[in-house]
Protein backbone atom coordinates (compact mmCIF):
# COMPACT_ATOMS: atom_id res chain seq x y z
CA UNK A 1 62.73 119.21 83.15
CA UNK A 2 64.49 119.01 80.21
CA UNK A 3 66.28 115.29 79.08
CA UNK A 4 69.31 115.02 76.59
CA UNK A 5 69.14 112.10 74.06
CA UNK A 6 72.58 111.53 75.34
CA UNK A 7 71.37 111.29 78.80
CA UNK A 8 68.11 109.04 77.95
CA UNK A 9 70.38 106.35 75.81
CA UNK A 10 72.65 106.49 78.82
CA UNK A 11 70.00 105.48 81.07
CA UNK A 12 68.76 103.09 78.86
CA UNK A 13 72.07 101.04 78.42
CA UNK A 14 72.88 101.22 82.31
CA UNK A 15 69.59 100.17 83.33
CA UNK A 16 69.62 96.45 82.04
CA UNK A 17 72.93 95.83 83.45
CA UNK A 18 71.98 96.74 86.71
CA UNK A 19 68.66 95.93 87.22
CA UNK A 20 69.22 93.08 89.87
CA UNK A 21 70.88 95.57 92.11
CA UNK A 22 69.80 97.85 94.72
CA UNK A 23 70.97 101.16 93.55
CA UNK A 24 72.14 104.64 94.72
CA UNK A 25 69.36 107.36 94.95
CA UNK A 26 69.62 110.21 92.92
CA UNK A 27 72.52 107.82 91.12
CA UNK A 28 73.11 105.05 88.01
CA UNK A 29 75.55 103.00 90.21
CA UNK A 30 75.05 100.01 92.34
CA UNK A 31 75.18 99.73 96.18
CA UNK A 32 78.87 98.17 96.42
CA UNK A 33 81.06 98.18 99.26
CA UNK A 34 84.69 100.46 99.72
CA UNK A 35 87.43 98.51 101.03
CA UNK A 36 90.54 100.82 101.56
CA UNK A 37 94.32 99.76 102.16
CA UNK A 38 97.45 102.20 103.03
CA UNK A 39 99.39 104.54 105.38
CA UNK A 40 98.25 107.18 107.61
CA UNK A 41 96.55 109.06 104.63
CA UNK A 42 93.78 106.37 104.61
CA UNK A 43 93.56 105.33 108.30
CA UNK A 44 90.42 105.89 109.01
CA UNK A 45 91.45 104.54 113.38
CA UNK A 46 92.64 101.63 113.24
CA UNK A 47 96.24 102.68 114.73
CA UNK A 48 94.84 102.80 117.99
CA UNK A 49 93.71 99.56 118.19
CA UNK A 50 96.90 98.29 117.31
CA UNK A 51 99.12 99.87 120.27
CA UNK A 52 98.76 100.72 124.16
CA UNK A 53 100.47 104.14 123.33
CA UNK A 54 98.63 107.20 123.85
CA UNK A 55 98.46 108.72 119.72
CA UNK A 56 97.52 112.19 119.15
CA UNK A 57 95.26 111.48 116.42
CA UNK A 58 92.70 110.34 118.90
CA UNK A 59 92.74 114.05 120.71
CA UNK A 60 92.43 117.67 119.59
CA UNK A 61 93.42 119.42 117.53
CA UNK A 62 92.52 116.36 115.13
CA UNK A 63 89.12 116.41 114.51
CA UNK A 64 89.17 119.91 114.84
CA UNK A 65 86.32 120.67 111.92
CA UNK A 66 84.03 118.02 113.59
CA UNK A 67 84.78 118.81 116.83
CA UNK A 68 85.54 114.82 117.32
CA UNK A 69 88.85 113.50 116.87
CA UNK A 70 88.37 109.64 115.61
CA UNK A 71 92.16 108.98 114.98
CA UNK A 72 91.92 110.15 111.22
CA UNK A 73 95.44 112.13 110.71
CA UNK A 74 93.09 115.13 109.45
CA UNK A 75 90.92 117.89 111.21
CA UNK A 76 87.78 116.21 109.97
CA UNK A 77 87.29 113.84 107.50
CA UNK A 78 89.42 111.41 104.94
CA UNK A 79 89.43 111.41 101.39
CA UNK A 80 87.87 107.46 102.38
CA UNK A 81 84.96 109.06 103.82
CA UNK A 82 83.99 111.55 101.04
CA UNK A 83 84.40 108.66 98.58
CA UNK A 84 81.71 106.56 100.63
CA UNK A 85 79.15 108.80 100.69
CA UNK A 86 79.22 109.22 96.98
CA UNK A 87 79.06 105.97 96.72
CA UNK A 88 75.82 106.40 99.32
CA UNK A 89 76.84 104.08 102.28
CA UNK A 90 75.21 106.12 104.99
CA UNK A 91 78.52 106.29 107.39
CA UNK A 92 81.91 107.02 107.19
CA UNK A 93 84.01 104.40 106.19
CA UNK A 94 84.93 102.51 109.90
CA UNK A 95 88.28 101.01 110.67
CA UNK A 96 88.39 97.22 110.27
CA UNK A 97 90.30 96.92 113.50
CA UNK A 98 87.03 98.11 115.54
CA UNK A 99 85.33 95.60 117.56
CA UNK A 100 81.95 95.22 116.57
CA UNK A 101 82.11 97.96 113.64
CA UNK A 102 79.80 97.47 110.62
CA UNK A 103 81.44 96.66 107.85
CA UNK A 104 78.37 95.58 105.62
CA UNK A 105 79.50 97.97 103.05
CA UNK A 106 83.37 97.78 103.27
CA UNK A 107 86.01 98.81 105.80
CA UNK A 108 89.44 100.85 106.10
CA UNK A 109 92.25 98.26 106.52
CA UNK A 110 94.94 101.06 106.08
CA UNK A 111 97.17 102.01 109.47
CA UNK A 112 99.42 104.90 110.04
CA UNK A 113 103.18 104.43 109.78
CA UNK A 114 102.07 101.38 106.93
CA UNK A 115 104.73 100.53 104.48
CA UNK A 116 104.58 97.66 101.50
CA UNK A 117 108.49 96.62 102.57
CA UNK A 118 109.96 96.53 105.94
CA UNK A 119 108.45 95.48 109.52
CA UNK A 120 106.60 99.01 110.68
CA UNK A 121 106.44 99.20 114.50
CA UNK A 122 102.72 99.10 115.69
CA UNK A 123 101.23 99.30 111.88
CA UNK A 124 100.93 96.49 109.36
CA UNK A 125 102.40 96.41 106.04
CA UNK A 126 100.17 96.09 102.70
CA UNK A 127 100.62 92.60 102.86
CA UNK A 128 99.74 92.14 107.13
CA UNK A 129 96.53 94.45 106.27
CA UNK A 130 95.50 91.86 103.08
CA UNK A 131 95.81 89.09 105.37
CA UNK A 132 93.43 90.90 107.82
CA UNK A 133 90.73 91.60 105.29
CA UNK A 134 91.22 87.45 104.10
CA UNK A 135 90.14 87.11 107.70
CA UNK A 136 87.39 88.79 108.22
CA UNK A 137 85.99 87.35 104.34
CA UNK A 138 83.10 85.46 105.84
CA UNK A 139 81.61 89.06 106.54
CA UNK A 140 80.80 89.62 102.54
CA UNK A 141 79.65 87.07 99.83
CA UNK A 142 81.62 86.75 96.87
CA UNK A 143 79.55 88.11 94.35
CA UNK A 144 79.87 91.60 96.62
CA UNK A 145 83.84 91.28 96.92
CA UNK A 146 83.63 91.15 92.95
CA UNK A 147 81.57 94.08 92.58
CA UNK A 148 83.00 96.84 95.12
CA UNK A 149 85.89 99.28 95.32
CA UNK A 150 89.60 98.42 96.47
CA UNK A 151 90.99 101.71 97.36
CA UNK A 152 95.02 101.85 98.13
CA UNK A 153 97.08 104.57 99.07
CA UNK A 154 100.86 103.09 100.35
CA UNK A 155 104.52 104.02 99.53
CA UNK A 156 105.26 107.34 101.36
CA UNK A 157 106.62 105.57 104.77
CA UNK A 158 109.03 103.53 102.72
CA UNK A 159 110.52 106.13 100.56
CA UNK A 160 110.66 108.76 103.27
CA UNK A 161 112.43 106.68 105.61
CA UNK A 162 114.92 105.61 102.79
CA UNK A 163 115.99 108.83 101.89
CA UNK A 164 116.61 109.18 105.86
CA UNK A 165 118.46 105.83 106.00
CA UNK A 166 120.22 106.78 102.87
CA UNK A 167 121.30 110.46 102.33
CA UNK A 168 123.93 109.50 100.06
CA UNK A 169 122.15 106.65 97.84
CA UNK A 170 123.43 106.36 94.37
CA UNK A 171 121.26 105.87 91.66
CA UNK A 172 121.17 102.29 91.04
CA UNK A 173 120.52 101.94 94.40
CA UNK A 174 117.42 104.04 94.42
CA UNK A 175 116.43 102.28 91.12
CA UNK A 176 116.88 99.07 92.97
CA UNK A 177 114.56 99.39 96.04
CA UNK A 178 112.21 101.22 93.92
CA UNK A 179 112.04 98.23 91.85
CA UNK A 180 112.18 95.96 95.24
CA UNK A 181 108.72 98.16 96.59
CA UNK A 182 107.24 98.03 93.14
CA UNK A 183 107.49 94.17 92.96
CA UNK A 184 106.18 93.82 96.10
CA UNK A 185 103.43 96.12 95.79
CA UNK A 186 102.28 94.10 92.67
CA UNK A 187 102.19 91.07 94.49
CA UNK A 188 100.32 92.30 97.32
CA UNK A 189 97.43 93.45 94.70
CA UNK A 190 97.51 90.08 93.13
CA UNK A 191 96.93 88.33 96.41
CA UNK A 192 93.69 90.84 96.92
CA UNK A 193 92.68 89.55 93.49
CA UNK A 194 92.95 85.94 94.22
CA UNK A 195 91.16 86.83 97.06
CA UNK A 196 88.07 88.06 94.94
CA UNK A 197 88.40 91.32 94.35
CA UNK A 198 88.55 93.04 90.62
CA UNK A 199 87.82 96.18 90.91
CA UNK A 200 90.94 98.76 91.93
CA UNK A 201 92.02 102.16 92.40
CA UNK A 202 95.42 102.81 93.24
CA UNK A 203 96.55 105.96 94.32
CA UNK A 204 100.16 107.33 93.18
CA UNK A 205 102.41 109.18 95.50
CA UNK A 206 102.32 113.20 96.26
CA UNK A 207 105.57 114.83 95.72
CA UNK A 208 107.36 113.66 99.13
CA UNK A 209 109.84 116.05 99.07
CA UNK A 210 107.44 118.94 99.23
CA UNK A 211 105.41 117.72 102.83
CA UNK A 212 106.17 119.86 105.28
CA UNK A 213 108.16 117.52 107.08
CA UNK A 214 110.74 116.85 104.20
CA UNK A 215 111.38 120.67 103.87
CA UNK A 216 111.56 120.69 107.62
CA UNK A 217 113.66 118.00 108.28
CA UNK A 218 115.81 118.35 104.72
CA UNK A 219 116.13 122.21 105.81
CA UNK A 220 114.76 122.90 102.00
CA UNK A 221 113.27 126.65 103.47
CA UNK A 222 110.30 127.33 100.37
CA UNK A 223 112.06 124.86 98.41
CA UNK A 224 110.78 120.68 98.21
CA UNK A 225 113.80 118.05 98.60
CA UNK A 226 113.92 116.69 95.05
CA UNK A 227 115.76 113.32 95.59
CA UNK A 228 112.53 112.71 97.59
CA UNK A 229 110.30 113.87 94.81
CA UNK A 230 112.29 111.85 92.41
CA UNK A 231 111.84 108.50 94.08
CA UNK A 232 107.89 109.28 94.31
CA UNK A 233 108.32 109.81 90.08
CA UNK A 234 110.53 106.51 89.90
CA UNK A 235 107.60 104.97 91.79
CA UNK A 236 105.07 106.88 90.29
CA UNK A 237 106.45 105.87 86.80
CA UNK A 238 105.81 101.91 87.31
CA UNK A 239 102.38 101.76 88.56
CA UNK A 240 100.09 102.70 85.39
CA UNK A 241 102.60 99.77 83.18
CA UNK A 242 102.16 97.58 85.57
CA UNK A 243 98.77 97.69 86.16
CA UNK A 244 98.09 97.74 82.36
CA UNK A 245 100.16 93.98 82.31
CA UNK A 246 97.46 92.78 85.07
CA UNK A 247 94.44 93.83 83.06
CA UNK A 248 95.96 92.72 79.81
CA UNK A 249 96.18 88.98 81.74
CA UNK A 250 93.61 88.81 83.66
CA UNK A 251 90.22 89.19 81.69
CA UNK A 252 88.42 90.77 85.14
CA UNK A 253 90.31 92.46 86.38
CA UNK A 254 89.61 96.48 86.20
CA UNK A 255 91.80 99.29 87.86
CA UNK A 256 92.50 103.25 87.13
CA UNK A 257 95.19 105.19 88.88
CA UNK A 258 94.45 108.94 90.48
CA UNK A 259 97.79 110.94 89.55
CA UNK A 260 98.00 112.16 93.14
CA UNK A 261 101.55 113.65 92.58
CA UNK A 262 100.25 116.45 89.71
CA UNK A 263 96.93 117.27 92.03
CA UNK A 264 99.32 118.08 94.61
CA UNK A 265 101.80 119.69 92.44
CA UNK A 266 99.36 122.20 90.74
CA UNK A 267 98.41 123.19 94.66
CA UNK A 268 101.27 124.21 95.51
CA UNK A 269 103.02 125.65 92.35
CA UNK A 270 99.24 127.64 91.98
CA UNK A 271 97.75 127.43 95.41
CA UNK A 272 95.43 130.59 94.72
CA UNK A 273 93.48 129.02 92.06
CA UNK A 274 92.50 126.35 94.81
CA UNK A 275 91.86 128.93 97.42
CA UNK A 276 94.78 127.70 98.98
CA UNK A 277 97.15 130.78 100.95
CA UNK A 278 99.43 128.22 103.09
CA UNK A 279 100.69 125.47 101.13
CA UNK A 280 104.24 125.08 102.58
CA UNK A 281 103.90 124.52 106.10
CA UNK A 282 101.35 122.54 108.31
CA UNK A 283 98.06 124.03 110.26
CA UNK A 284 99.23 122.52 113.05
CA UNK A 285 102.51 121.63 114.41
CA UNK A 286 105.99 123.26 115.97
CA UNK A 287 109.44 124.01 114.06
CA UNK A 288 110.17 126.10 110.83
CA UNK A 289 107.02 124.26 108.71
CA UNK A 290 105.28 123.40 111.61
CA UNK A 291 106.24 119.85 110.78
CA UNK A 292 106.42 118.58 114.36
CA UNK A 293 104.71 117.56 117.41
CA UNK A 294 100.86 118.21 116.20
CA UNK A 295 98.48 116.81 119.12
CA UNK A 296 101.08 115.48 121.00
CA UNK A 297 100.59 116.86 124.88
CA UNK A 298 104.11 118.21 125.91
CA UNK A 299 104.40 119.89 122.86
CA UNK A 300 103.14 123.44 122.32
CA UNK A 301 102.10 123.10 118.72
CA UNK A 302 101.04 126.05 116.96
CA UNK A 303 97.87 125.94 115.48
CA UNK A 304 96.56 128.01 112.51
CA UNK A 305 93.44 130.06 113.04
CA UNK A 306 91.42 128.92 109.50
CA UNK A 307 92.42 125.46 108.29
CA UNK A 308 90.44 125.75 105.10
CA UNK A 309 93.32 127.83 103.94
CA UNK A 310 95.98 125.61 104.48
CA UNK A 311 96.81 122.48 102.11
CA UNK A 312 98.21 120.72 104.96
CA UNK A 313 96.60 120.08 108.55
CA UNK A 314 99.84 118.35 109.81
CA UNK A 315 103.51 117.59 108.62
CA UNK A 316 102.08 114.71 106.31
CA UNK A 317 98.54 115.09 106.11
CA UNK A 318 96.09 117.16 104.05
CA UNK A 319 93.58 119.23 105.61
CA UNK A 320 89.63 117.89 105.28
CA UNK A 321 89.08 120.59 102.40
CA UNK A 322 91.54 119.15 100.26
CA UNK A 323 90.54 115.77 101.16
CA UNK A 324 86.79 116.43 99.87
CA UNK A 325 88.42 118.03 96.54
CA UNK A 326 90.54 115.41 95.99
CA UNK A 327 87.40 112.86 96.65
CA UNK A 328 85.83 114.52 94.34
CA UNK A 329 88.32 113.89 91.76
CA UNK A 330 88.98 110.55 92.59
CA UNK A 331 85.08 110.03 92.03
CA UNK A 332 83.93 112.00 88.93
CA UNK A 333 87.00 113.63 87.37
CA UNK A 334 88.49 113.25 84.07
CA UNK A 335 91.24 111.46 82.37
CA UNK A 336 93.47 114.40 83.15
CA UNK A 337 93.30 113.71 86.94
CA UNK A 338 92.34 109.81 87.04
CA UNK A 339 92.60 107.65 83.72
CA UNK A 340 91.61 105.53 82.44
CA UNK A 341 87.94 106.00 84.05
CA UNK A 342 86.48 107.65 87.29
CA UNK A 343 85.45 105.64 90.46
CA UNK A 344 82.31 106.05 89.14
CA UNK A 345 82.69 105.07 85.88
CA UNK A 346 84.76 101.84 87.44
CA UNK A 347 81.63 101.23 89.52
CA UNK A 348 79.02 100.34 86.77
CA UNK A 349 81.59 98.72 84.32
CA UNK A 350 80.31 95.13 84.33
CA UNK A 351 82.21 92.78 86.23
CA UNK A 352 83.97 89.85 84.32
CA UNK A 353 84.52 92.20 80.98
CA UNK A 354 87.98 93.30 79.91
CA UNK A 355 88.63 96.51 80.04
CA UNK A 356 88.61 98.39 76.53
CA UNK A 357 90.74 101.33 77.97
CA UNK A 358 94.01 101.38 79.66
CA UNK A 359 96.26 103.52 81.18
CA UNK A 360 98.78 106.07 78.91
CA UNK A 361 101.90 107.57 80.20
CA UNK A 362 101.60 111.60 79.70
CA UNK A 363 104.61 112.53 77.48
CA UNK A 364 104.97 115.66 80.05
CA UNK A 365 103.73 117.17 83.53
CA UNK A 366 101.22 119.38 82.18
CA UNK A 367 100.93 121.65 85.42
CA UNK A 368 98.00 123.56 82.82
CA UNK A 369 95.56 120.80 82.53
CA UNK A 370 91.37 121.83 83.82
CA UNK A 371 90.26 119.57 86.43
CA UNK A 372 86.97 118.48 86.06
């Protein structure tokens, strides 16, 4: 078998940082835990636990790849559950909610219909679900905490359901609740840092306004409802700034940001080059995108016949092929997708040293960028 220099020095220098942990076979990274935080995109069941109602998650067609619907809002798995077994914890990620679920190596704390502002009905906010994972601490030693992954995917309930409860908002309003979910967002972070944890990855917002339920709902046709893709930008915009500020004051702590919106964008503006023929409406679902009614039982959704070749398995939700590609760049991809380093890279960078990269704001959208 042939062995670079490159490779050999590489293994060389990893090797004495790491020595005192159990590692990943086959891998150079350490056997930390994933802790996740969000919406619906990251739930990975813990809605169900949370309400009496019948949710049609928990039935078919969800699940529909697996043939076992868990109440993921997918056909099969989450981006979560890719993520993990890179990482080499032998099970998908389970909801924290879940009586008597292992959490040795991490848990999902996310819930569908999350938001970071606002009083969701039968879901938590960011802050609810960081209070949650403060009480179940006792479950992981400190020196662990320090060392694993803190996943977070939030904002699309709060912006969607803004531009809903404001069709007519003027710009310095937008600006100002931006700026309201921003702050608060930032604080909820800094409470799961005082809390132990210094390692994050924080997931920016898709383009909104081009779900299938905004062009449904909006009446857009083939076109995506730009004031809703402009508040994901405004968003969008704050988060690598104000992460840099963290890092720059706090000497452990270590983040990178996947730039969810452009993945998104280049999959539906060139949805052939990701073997992608349906990018517009949902697999599953009822009404001009099929953005409505997906598993619920006195609706007849319409279901699509391959769901590999759709983008989008419901009216929010990707479908488990583009959750395992976007896992994939979320885990080993390069500074054009996730900056400044991959989940990997973020995974062996020693704990307690500064970070010598940080995050740069692209000048421009550059829809022509190779993933790798």
């Amino acid at each position: 078998m042939e062995c670079s220099l490159v490779s050999v020095l590489g293994i060389l220098l990893v090797f004495p940082l790491f020595h005192n942990l159990v590692t990943v076979s086959g891998q150079n990274i350490p056997a930390v835990g994933l802790f996740t935080f969000g919406d619906s995109s990251f739930d990975a069941g813990n809605k169900k636990f949370l309400t009496s109602a019948s949710l049609p998650q928990n039935f078919w067609p969800y699940g529909k790849s697996r043939d076992d619907p868990k109440g993921k809002f997918s056909d099969g798995k989450i981006v979560p559950d890719f993520i993990a077994k890179f990482m080499g914890i032998p099970h998908d990620l389970p909801p924290a909610l879940k009586p008597g679920a292992d959490v040795s190596r991490g848990a999902s704390f996310a819930v569908g219909s999350a938001s970071i502002v606002g009083s969701p009905r039968d879901s938590l906010t960011l802050n609810q679900q960081v209070r949650k994972f403060n009480q179940m601490i006792s479950n992981w030693k400190v020196d662990y905490i320090q060392k694993s992954v803190f996943m977070i995917s939030i904002g699309m309930e709060d912006y969607y359901n803004f531009t809903k409860n404001n069709p007519n908002a003027e710009v310095s309003a937008q600006q100002a609740f931006v700026t309201s979910v921003t702050n608060r967002l930032k604080s909820d972070i800094n409470l799961l840092y005082s809390s132990g944890a210094s390692k994050f990855v924080v997931q920016l917002l898709a383009p909104l306004g081009c779900l299938p339920i905004a062009r449904q709902e909006f009446k857009t046709g083939n076109d995506c409802y730009e004031k809703l893709n402009d508040l994901a930008k405004q968003h969008n915009a704050k988060i690598g700034t104000m992460l840099n500020e963290m890092a720059e004051t706090k000497p452990d702590f270590q983040f990178t940001v996947f730039d969810f919106y452009n993945v998104i964008l280049r999959r539906t503006q060139r949805n052939m080059n990701y073997r992608f023929s349906v990018t517009n409406i949902s697999c599953c679902g009822v009404g001009t995108h099929n953005a409505y009614g997906c598993g619920l039982p006195n609706v007849h959704s319409k279901l699509c016949e391959y769901q590999r070749s759709y983008l989008y398995f419901d009216a929010r939700h990707n479908t488990e092929k583009a959750q395992e590609a976007f896992a994939h760049l979320i885990f080993g991809a390069d500074p054009n997708v996730i900056q400044p380093m991959n989940v990997r890279e973020l995974i062996v960078y020693p704990v307690n040293e500064p970070m010598r990269e940080f995050w740069e704001d692209p000048m421009e959208e550059k829809l022509s960028l190779v993933e790798s």
